[in-house]
C-alpha atoms as a PDB file:
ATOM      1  CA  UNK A   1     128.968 112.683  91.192  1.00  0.00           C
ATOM      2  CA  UNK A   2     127.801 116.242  90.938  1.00  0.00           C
ATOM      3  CA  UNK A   3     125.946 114.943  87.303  1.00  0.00           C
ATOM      4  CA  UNK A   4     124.189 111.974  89.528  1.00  0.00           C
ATOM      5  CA  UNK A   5     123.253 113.946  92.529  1.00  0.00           C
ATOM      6  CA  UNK A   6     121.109 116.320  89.799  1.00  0.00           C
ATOM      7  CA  UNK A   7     119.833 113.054  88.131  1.00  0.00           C
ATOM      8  CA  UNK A   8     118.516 112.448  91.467  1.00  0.00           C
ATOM      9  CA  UNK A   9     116.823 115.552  91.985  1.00  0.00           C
ATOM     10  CA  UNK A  10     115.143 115.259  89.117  1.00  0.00           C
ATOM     11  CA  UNK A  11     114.116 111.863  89.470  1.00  0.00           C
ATOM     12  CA  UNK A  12     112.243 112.457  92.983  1.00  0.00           C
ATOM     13  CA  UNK A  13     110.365 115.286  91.740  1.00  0.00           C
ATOM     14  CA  UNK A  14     108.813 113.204  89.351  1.00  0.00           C
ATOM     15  CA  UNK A  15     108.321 110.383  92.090  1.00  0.00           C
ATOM     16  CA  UNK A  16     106.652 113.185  94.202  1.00  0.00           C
ATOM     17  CA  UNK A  17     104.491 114.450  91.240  1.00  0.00           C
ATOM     18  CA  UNK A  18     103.257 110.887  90.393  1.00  0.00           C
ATOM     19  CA  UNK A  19     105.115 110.096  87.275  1.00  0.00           C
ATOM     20  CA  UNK A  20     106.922 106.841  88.844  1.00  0.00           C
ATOM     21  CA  UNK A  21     105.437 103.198  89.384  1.00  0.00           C
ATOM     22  CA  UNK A  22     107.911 101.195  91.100  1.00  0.00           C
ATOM     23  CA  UNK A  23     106.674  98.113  93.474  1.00  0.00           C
ATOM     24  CA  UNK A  24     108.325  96.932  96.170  1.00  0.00           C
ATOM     25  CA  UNK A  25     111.793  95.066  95.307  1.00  0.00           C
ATOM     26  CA  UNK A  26     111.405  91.127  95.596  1.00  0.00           C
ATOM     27  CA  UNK A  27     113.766  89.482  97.556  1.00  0.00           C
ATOM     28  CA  UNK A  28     114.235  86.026  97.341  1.00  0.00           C
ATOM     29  CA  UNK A  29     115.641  83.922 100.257  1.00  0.00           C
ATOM     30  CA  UNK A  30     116.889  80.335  99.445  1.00  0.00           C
ATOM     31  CA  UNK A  31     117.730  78.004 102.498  1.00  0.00           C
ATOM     32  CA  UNK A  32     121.217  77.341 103.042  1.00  0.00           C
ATOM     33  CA  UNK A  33     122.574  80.429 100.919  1.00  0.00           C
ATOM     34  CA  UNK A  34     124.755  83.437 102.769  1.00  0.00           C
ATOM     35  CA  UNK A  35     123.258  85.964 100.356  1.00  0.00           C
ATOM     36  CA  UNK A  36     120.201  86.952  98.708  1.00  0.00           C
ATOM     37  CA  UNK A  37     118.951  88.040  95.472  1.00  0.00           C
ATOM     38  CA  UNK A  38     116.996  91.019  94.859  1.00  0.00           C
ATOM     39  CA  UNK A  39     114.740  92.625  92.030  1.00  0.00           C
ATOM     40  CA  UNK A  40     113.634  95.785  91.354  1.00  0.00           C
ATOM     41  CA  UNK A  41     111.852  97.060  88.641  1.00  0.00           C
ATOM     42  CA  UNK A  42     110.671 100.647  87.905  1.00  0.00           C
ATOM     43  CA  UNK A  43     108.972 102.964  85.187  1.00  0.00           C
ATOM     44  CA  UNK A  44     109.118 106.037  84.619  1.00  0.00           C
ATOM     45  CA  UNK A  45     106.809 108.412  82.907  1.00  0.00           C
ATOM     46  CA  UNK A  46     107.205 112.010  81.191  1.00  0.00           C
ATOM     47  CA  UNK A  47     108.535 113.188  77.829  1.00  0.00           C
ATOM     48  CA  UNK A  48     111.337 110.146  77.695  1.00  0.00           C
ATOM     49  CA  UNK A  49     109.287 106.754  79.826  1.00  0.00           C
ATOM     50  CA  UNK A  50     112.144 103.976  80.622  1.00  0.00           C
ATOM     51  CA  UNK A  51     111.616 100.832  82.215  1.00  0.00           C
ATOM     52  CA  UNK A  52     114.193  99.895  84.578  1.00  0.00           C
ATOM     53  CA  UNK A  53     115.321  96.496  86.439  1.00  0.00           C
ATOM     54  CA  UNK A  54     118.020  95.974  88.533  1.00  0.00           C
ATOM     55  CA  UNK A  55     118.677  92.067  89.405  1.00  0.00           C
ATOM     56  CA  UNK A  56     121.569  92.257  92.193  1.00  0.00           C
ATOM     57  CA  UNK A  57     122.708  89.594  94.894  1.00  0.00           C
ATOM     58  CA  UNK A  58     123.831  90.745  98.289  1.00  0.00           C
ATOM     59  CA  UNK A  59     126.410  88.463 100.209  1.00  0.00           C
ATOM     60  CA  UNK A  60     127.714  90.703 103.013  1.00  0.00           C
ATOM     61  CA  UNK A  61     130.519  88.423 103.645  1.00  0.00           C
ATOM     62  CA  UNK A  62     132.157  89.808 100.256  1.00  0.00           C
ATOM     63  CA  UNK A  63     133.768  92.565 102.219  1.00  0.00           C
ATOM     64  CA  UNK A  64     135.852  89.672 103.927  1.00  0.00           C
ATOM     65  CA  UNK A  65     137.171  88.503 100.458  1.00  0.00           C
ATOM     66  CA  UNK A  66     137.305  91.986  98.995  1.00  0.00           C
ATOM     67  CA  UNK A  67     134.381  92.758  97.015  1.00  0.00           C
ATOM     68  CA  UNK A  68     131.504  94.799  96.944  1.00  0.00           C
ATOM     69  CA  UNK A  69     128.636  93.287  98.675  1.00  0.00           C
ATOM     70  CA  UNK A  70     126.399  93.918  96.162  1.00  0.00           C
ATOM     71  CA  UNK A  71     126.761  92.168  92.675  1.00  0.00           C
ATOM     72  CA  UNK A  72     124.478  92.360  89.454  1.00  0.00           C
ATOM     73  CA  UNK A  73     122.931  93.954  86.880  1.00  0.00           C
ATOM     74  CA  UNK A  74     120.824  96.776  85.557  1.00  0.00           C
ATOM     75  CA  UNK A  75     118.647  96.559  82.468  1.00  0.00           C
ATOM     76  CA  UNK A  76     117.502  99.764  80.807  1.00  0.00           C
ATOM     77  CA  UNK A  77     114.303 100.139  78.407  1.00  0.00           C
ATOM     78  CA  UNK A  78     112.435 102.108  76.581  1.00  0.00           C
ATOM     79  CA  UNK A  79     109.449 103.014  77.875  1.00  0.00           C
ATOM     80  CA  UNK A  80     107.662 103.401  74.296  1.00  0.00           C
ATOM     81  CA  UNK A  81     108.962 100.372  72.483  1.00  0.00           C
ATOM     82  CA  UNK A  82     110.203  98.080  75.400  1.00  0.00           C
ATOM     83  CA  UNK A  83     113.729  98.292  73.506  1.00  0.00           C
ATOM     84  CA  UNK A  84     116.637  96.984  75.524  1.00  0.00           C
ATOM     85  CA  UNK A  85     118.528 100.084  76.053  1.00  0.00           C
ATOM     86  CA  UNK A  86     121.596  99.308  78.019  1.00  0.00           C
ATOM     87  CA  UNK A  87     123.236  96.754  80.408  1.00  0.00           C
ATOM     88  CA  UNK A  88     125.155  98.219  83.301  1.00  0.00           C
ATOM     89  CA  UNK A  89     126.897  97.423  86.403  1.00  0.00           C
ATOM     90  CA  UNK A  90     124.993  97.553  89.043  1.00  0.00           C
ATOM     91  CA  UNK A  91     127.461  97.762  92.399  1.00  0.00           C
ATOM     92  CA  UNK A  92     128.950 100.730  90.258  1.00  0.00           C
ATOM     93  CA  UNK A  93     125.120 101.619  89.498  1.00  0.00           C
ATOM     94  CA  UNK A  94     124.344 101.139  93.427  1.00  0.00           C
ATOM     95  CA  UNK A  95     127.355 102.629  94.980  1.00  0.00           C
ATOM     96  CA  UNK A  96     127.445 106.319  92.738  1.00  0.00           C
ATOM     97  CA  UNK A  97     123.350 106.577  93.269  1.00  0.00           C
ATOM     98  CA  UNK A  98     123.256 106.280  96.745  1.00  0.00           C
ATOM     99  CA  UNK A  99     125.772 107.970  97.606  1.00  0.00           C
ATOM    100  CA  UNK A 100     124.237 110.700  95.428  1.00  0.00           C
ATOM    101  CA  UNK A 101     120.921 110.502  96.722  1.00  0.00           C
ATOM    102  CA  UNK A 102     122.548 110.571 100.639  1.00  0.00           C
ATOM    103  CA  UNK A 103     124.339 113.817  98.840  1.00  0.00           C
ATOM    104  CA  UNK A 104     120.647 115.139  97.835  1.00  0.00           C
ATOM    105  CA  UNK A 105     119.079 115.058 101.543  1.00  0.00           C
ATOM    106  CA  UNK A 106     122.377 116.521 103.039  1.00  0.00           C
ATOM    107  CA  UNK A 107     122.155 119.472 100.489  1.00  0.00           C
ATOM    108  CA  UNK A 108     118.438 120.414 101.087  1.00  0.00           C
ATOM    109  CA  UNK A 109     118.374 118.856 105.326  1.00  0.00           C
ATOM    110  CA  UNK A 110     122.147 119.790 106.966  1.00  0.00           C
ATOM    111  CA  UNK A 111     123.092 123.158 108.129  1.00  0.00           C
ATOM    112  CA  UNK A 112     124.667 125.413 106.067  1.00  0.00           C
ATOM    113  CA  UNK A 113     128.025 125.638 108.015  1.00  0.00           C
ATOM    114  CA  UNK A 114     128.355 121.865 108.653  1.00  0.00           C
ATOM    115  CA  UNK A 115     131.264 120.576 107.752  1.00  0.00           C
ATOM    116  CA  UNK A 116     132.231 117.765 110.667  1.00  0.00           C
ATOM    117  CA  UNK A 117     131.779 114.435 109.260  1.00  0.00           C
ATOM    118  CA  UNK A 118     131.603 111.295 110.442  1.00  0.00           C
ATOM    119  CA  UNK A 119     131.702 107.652 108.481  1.00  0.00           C
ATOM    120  CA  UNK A 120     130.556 104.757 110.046  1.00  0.00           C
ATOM    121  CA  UNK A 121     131.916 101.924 107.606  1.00  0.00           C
ATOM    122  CA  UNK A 122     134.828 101.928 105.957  1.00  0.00           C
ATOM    123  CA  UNK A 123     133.399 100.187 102.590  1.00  0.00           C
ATOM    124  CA  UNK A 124     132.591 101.035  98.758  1.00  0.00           C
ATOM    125  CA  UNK A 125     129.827 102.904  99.779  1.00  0.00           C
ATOM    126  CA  UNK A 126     132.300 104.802 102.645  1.00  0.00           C
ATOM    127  CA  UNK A 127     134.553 106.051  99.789  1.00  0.00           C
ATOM    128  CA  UNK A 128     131.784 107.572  97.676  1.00  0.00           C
ATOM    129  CA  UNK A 129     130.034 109.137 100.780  1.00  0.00           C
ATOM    130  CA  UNK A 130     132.965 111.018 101.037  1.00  0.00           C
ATOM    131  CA  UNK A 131     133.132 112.222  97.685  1.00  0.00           C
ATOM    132  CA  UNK A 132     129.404 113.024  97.662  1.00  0.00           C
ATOM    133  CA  UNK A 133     129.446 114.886 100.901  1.00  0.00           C
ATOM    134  CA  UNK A 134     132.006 117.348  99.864  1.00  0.00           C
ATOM    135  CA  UNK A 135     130.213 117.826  96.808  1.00  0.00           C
ATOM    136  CA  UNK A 136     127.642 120.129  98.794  1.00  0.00           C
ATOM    137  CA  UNK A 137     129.167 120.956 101.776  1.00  0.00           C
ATOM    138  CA  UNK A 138     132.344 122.611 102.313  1.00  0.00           C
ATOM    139  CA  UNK A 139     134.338 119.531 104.769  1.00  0.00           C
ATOM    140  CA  UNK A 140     136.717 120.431 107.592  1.00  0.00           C
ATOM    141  CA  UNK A 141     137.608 116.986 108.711  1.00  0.00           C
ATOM    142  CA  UNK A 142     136.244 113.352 108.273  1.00  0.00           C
ATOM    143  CA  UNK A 143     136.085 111.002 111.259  1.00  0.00           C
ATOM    144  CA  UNK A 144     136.054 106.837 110.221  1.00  0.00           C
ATOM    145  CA  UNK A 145     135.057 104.389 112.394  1.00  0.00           C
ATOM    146  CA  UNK A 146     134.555 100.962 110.691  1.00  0.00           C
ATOM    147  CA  UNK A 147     134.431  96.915 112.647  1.00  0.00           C
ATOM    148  CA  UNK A 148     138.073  96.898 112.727  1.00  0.00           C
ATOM    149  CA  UNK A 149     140.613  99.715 113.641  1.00  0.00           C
ATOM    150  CA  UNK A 150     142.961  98.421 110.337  1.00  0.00           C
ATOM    151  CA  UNK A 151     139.808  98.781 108.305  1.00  0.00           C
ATOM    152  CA  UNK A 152     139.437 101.909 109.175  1.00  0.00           C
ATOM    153  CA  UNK A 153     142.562 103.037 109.141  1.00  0.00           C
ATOM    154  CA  UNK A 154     143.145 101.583 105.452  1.00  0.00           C
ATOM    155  CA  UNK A 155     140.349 103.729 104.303  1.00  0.00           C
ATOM    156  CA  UNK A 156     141.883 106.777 106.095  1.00  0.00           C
ATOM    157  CA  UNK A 157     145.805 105.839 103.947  1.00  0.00           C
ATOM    158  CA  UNK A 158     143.991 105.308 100.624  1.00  0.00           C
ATOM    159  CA  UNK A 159     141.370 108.108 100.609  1.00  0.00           C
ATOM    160  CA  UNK A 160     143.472 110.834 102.323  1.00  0.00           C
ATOM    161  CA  UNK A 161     145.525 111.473  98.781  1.00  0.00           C
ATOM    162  CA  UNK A 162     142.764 111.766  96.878  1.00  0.00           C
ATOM    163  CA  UNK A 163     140.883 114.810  99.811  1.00  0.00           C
ATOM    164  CA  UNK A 164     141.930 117.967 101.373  1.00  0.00           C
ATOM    165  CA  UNK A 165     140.599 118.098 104.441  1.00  0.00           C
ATOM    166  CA  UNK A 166     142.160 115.184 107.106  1.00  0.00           C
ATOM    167  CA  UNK A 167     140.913 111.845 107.321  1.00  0.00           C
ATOM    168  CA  UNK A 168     141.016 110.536 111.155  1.00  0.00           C
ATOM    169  CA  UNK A 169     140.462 106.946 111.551  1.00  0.00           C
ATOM    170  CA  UNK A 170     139.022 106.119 115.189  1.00  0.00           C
ATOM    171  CA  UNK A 171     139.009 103.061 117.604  1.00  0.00           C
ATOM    172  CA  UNK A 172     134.801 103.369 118.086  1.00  0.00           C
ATOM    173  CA  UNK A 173     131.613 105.146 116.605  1.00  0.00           C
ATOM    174  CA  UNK A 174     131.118 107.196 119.692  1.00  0.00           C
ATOM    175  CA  UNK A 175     134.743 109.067 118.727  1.00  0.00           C
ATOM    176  CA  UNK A 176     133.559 109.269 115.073  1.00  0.00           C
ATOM    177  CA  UNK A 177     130.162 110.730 115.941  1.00  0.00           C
ATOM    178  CA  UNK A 178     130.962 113.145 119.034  1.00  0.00           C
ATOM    179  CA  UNK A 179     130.353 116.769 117.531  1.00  0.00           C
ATOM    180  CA  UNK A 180     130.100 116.011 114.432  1.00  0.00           C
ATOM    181  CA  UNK A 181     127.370 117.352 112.434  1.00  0.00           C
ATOM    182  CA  UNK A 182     127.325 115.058 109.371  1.00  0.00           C
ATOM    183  CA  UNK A 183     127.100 111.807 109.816  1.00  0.00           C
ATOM    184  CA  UNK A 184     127.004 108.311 107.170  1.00  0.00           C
ATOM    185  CA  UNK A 185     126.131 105.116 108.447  1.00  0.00           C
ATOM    186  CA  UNK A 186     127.049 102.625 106.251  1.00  0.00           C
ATOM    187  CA  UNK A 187     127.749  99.376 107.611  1.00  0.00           C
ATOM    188  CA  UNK A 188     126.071  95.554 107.485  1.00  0.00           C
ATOM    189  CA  UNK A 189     125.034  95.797 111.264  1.00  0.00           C
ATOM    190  CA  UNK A 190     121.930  94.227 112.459  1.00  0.00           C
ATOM    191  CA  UNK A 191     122.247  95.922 115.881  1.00  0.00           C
ATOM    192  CA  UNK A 192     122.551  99.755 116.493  1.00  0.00           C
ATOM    193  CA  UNK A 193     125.940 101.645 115.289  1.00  0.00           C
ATOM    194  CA  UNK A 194     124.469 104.858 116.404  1.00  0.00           C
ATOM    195  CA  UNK A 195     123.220 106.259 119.877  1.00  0.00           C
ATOM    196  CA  UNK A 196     121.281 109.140 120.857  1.00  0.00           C
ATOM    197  CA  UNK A 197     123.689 110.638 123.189  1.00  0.00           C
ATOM    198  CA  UNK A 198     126.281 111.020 120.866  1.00  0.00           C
ATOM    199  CA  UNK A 199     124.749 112.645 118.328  1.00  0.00           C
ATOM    200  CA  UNK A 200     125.010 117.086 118.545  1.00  0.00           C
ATOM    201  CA  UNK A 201     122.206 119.641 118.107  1.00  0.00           C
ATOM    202  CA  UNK A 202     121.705 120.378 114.730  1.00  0.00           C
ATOM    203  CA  UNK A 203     123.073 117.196 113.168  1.00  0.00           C
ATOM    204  CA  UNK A 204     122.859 115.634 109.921  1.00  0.00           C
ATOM    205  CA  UNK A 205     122.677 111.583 109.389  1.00  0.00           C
ATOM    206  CA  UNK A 206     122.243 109.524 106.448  1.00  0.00           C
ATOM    207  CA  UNK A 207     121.490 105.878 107.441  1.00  0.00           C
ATOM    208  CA  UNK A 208     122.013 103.681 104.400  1.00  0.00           C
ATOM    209  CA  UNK A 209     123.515 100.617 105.356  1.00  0.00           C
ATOM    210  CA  UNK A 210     120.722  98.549 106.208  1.00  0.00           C
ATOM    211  CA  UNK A 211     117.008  97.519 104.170  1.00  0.00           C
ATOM    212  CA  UNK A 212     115.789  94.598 106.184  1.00  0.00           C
ATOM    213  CA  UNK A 213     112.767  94.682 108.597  1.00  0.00           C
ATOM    214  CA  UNK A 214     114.920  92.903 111.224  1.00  0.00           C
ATOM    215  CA  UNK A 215     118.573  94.971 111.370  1.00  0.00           C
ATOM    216  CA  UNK A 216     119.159  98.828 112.464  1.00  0.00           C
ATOM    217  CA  UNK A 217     121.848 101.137 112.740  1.00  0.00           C
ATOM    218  CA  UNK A 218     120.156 103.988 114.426  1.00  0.00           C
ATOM    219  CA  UNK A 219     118.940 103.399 117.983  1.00  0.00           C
ATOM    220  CA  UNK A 220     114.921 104.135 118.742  1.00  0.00           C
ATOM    221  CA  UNK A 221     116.009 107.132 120.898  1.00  0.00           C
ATOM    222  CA  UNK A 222     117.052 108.803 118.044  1.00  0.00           C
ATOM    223  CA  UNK A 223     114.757 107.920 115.417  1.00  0.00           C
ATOM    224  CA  UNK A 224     112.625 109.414 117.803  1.00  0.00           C
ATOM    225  CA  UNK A 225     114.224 112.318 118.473  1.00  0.00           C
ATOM    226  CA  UNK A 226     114.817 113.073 115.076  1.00  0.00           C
ATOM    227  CA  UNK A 227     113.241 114.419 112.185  1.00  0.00           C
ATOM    228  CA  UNK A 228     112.965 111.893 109.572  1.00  0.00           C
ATOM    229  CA  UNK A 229     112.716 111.942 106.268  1.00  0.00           C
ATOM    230  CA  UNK A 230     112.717 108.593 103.821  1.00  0.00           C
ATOM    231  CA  UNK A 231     113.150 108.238  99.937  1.00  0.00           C
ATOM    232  CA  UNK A 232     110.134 106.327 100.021  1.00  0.00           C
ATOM    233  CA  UNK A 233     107.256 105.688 102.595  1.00  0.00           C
ATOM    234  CA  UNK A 234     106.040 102.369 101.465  1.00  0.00           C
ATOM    235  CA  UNK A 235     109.110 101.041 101.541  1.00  0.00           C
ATOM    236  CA  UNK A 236     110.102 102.957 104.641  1.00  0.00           C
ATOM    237  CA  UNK A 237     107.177 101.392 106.658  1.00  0.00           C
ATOM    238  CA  UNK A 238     107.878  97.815 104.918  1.00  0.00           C
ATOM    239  CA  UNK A 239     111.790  97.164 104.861  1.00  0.00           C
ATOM    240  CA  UNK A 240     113.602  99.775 107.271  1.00  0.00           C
ATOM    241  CA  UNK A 241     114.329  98.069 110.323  1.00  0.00           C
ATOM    242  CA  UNK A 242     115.288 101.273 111.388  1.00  0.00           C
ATOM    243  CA  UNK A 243     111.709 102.148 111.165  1.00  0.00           C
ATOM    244  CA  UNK A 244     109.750  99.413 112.349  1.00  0.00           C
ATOM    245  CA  UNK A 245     111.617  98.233 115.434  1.00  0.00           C
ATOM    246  CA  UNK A 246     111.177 102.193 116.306  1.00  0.00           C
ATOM    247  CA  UNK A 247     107.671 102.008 115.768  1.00  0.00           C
ATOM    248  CA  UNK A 248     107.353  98.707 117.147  1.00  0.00           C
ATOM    249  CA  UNK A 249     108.452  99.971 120.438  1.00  0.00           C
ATOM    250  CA  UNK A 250     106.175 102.997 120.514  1.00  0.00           C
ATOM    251  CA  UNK A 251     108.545 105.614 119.692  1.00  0.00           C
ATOM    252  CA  UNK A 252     107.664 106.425 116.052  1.00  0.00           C
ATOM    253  CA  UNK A 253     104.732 106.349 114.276  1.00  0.00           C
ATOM    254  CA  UNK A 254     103.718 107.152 110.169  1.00  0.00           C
ATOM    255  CA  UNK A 255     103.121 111.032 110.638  1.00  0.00           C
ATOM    256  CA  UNK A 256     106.773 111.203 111.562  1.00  0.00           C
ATOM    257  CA  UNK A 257     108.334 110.366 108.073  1.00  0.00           C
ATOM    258  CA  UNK A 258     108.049 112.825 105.189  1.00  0.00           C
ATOM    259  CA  UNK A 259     109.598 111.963 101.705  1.00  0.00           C
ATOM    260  CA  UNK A 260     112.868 113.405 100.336  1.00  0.00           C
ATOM    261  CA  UNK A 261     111.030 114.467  97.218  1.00  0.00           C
ATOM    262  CA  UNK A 262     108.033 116.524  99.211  1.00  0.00           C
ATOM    263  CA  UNK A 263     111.338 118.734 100.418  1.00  0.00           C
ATOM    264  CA  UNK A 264     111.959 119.129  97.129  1.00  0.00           C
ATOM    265  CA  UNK A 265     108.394 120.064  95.350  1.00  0.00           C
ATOM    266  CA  UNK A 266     108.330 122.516  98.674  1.00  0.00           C
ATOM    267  CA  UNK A 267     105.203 120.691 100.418  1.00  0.00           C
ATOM    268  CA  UNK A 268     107.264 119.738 103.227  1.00  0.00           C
ATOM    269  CA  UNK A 269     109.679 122.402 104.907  1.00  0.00           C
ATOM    270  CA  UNK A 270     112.233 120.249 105.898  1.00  0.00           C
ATOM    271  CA  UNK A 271     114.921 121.316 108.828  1.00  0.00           C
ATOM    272  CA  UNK A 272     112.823 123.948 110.742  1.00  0.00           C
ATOM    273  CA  UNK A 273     115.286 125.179 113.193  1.00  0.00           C
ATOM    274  CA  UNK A 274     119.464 125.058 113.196  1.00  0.00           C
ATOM    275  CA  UNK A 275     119.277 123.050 116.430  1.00  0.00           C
ATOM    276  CA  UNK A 276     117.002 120.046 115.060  1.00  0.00           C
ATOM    277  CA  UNK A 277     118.487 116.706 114.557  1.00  0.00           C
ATOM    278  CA  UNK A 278     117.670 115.526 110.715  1.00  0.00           C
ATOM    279  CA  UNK A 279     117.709 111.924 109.451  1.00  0.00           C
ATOM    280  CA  UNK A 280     117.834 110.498 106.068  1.00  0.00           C
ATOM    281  CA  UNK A 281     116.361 107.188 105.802  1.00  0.00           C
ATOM    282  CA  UNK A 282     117.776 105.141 102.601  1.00  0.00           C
ATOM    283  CA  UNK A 283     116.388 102.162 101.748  1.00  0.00           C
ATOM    284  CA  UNK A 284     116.930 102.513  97.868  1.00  0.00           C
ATOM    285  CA  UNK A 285     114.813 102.500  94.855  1.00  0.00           C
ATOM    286  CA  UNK A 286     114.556 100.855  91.585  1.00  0.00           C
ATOM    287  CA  UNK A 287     113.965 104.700  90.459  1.00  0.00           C
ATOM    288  CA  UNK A 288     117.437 105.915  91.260  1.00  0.00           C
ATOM    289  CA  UNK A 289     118.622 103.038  89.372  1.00  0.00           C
ATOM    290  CA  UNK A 290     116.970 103.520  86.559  1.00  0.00           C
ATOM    291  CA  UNK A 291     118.117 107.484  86.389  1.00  0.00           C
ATOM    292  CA  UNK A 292     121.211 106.622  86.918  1.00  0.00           C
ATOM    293  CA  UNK A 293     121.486 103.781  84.388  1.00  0.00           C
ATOM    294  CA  UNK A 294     119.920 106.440  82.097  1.00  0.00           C
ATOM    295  CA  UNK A 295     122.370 109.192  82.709  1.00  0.00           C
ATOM    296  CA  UNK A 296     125.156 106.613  82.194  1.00  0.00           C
ATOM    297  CA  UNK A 297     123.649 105.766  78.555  1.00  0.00           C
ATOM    298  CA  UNK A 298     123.150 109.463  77.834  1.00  0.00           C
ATOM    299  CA  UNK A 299     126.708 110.217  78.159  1.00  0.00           C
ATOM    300  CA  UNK A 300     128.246 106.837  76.868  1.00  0.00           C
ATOM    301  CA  UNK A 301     125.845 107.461  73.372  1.00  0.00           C
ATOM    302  CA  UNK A 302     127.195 111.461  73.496  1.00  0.00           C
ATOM    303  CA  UNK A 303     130.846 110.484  73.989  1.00  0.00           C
ATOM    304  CA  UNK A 304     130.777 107.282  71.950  1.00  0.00           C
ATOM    305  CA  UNK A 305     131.896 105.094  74.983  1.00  0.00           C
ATOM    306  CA  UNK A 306     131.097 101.846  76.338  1.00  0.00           C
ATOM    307  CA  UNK A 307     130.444  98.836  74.433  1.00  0.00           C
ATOM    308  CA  UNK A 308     127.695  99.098  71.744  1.00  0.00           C
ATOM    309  CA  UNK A 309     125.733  95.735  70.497  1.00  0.00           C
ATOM    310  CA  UNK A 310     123.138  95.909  67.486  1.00  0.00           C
ATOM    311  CA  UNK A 311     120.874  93.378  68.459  1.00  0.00           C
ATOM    312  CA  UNK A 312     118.621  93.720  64.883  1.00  0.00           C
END
């Protein structure tokens, strides 16, 4: 994790100084179908260009049946040639990036001193929130709200072994998020998991679970109360529901939403005061898969893992 959250970094500086193309993913629909396919390709530029693609379906009733929501692929290229480079996993791909890049924001957006965190979901992308969060800020106690009490309380029996702080699972997302000042949405909701009044001074809140125009987990109070920050505008402005239903009612607008990587380049302050609610807007990008595809090759060709094909 620590490895991917500095594969991050790196990749949104070079998305904030212009040396990433990446469209908008394609998502395709069919009638009749409880899932949908998406695609998402990406270059990147620089001393090493790759091509990425990531082809992945999303059925959110797999949590029901117990597997990941998201299944596919990632294709890795070179950027020179247009060599196939490597074929990886992509809800193992999906869940370590984002989880990193949610890892990323907290690191350069929380407080200092916060350590109070609270997980709406109880899913894959749950379990490696709470490995990424304590990789950059020292944890006290982790709160876990999730659909159903046995969910949540499941997550709280299988992760608690592996962490040292104490994992409380709780009947609602109000007792998750009261005074806590990290907080992880990462559900399938289409409706609001998150409300303004429950949320402290000074909080923290990645919002991850949701990139259609149509569903939200954070209420337009606090989108609007908050200062937001994205991964991506474009995509932001074209696929966050979060976003748009905000806007749509008149309580956010453009100029409200910076990018994560203009923190990082230092055109963009970030948190300005201790007491300002920050919110980290993650819609995903073909980018992220594509560094972290990359990293994954890197170390698989150094250690002489994985499964190696010569296709000459």
């Amino acid at each position: 994790m620590h490895e991917c959250i500095a594969a991050m970094a790196e990749a949104f500086i070079a998305l904030a100084h212009g040396e990433v193309e990446q469209p908008l993913r394609t998502i395709f629909r069919p009638p009749k179908v409880k899932g949908v396919m998406a695609m998402m390709p990406a270059f990147r530029g620089g001393e090493r260009p790759l091509f990425g693609l990531k082809a992945i379906c999303v059925f959110p009733g797999n949590a029901a049946i117990g597997k990941d929501a998201h299944q596919g692929g990632v294709l890795l290229f070179d950027g020179a040639t247009g060599e196939l480079l490597a074929i990886a996993n992509a809800s193992a791909i999906t869940a370590i990036r984002t989880a990193a890049v949610s890892a990323l924001a907290t690191k350069v957006l929380a407080n200092e001193d916060a350590g109070d965190l609270a997980l709406i979901g109880a899913g894959v992308q749950a379990r490696k929130h709470l490995e990424s969060m304590a990789c950059v800020r020292k944890l006290k106690r982790a709160r876990v709200a999730a659909a159903r009490f046995e969910r949540a309380k499941l997550f709280a029996d299988e992760m608690q072994p592996t962490i040292s702080f104490p994992i409380e699972p709780v009947e609602t997302a109000e007792e998750a998020i009261r005074d806590a000042d990290l907080i992880v949405t990462a559900t399938t909701a289409r409706e609001p998991v998150l409300k303004r009044e429950w949320i402290s001074d000074g909080a923290h809140i990645n919002a991850i679970g949701t990139f259609s125009p149509k569903a939200r987990e954070i209420d337009s109070a606090t989108m609007a109360a908050a200062n937001v920050f994205t991964d991506r505008r474009e995509s932001a402005f074209n696929e966050a529901g979060d976003y748009l239903l905000a806007a749509q009612e008149g309580m956010i607008g453009p100029a409200d939403v910076a990018e994560l990587g203009e923190v990082l380049t230092r055109s963009n302050p970030g948190r300005t005061s201790p007491n300002e609610i920050t919110l980290f807007k993650s819609l995903g990008l073909a980018m992220e898969d594509l560094a972290a595809t990359f990293l994954a090759y890197k170390k698989g060709r150094d250690e002489n893992t994985g499964s190696w094909i010569d296709f000459d």
